[in-house]
C-alpha atoms as a PDB file:
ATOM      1  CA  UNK A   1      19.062  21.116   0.404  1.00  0.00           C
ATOM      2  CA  UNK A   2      16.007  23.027   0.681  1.00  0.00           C
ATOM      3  CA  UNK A   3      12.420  22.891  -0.344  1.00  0.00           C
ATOM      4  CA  UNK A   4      11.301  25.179  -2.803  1.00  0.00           C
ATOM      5  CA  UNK A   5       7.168  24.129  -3.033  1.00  0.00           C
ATOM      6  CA  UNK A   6       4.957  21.713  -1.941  1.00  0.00           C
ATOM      7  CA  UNK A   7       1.578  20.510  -3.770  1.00  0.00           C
ATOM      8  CA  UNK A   8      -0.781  17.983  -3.427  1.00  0.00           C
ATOM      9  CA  UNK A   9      -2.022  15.485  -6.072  1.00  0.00           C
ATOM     10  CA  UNK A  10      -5.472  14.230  -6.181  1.00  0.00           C
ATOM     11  CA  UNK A  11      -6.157  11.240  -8.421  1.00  0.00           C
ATOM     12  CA  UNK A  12      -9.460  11.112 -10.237  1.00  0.00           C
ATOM     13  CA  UNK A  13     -12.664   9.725  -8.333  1.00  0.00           C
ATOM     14  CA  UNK A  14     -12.676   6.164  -7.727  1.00  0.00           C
ATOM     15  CA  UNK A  15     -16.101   3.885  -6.714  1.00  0.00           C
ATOM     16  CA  UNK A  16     -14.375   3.310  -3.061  1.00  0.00           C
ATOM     17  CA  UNK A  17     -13.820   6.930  -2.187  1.00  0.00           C
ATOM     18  CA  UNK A  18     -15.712   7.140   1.134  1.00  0.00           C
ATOM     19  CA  UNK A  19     -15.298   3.623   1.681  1.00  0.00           C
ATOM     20  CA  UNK A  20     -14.114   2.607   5.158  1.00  0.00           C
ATOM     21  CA  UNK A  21     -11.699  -0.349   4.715  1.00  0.00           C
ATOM     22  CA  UNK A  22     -10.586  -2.157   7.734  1.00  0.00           C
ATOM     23  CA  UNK A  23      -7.083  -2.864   7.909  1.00  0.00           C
ATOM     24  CA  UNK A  24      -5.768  -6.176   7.527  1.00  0.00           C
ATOM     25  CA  UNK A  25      -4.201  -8.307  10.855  1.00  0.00           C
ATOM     26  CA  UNK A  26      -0.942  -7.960   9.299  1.00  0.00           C
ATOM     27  CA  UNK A  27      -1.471  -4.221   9.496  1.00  0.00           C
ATOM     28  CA  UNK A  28      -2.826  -4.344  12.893  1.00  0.00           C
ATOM     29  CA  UNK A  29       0.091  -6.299  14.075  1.00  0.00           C
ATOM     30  CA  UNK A  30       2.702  -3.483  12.736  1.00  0.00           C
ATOM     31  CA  UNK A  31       3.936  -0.703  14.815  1.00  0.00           C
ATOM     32  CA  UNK A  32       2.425   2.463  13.895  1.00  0.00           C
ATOM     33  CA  UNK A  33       5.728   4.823  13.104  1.00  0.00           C
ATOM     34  CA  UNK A  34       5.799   7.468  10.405  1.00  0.00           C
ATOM     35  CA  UNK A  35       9.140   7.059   7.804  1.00  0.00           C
ATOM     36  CA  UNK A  36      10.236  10.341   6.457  1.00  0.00           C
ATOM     37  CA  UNK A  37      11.654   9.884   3.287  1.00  0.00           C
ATOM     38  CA  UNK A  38      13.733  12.090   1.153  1.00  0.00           C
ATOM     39  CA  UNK A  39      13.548  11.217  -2.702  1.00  0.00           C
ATOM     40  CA  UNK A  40      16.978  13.027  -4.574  1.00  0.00           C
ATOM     41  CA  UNK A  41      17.433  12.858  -8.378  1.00  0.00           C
ATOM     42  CA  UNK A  42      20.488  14.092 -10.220  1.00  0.00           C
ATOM     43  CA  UNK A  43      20.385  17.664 -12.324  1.00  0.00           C
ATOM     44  CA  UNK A  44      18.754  15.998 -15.195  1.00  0.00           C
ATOM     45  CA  UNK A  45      15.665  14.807 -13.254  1.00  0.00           C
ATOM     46  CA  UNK A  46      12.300  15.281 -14.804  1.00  0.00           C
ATOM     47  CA  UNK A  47      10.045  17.908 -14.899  1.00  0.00           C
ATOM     48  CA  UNK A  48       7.744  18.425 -12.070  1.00  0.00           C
ATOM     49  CA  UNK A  49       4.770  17.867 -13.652  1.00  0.00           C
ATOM     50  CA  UNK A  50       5.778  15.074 -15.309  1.00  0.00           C
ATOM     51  CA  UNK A  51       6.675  13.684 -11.787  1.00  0.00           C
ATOM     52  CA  UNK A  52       2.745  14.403 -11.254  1.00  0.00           C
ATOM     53  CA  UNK A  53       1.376  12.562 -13.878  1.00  0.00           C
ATOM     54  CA  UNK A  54       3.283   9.252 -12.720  1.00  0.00           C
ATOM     55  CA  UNK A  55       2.548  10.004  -8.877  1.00  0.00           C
ATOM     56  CA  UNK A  56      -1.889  10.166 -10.195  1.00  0.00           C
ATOM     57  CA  UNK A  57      -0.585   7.190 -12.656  1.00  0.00           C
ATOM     58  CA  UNK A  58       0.542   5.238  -9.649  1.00  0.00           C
ATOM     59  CA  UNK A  59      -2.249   5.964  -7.274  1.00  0.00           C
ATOM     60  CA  UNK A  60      -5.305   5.573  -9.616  1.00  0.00           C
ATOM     61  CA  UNK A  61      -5.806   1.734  -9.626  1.00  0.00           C
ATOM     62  CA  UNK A  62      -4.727   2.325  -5.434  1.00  0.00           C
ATOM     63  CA  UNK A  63      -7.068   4.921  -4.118  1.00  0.00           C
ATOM     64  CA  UNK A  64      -6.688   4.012  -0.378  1.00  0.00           C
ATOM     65  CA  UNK A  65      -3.205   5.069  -0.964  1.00  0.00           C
ATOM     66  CA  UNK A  66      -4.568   8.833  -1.260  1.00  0.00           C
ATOM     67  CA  UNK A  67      -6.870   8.137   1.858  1.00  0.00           C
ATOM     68  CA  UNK A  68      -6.241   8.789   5.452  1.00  0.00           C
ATOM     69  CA  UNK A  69      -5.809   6.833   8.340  1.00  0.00           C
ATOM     70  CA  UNK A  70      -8.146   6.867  10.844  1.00  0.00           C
ATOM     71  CA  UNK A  71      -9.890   5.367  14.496  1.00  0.00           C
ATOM     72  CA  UNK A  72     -13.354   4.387  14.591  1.00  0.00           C
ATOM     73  CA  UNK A  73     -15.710   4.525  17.681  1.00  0.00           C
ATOM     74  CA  UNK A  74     -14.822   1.402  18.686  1.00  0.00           C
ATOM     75  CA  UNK A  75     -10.860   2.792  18.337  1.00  0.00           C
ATOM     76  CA  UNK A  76     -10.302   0.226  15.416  1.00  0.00           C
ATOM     77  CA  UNK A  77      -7.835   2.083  13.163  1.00  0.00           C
ATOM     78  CA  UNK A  78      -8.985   1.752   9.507  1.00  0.00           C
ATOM     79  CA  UNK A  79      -7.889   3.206   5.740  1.00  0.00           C
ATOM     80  CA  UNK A  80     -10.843   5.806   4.909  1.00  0.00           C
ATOM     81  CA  UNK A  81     -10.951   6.142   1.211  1.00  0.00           C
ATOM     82  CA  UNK A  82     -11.925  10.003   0.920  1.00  0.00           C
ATOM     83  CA  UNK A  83      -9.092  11.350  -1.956  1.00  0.00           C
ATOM     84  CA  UNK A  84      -7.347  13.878   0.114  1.00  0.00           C
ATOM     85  CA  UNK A  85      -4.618  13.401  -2.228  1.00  0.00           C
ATOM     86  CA  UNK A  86      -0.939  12.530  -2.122  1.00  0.00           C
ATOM     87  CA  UNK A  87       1.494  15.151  -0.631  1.00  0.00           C
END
């Protein structure tokens, strides 16, 4: 298998981008690991920009989930809302 491109979708603007939301004590409590994960769909899988268009579908009403991870100066981790987009 090999990769042929790679893009990155940016949903539209949301009221929270910029926002710095703390992360819950359940996510605190979680180990911090990174899961690679490999999506495959048979021949007749749809087109890629139709994959697009569900991927912004799925993150608009979830904008953290196009945010980053990161430590504040306390070293707090935290979700900060700033729609880098979705690789």
């Amino acid at each position: 298998m090999e990769m042929t491109s790679s893009t990155m979708v940016k949903p539209v603007p949301h009221p929270l981008v910029g926002e710095k939301v703390p992360l819950t004590i359940f996510d605190r409590a979680a180990v911090d690991v990174f899961v690679p994960t490999m999506l495959a769909y048979p021949a007749a899988a749809p087109a890629n920009e139709a994959l697009k268009e569900c991927l912004l579908k799925a993150v608009a009403p979830y904008p953290h989930l196009a945010g980053r991870l990161a430590v504040d100066q306390l070293g707090r981790r935290f979700l900060h809302v700033n729609n880098e987009g979705v690789h």
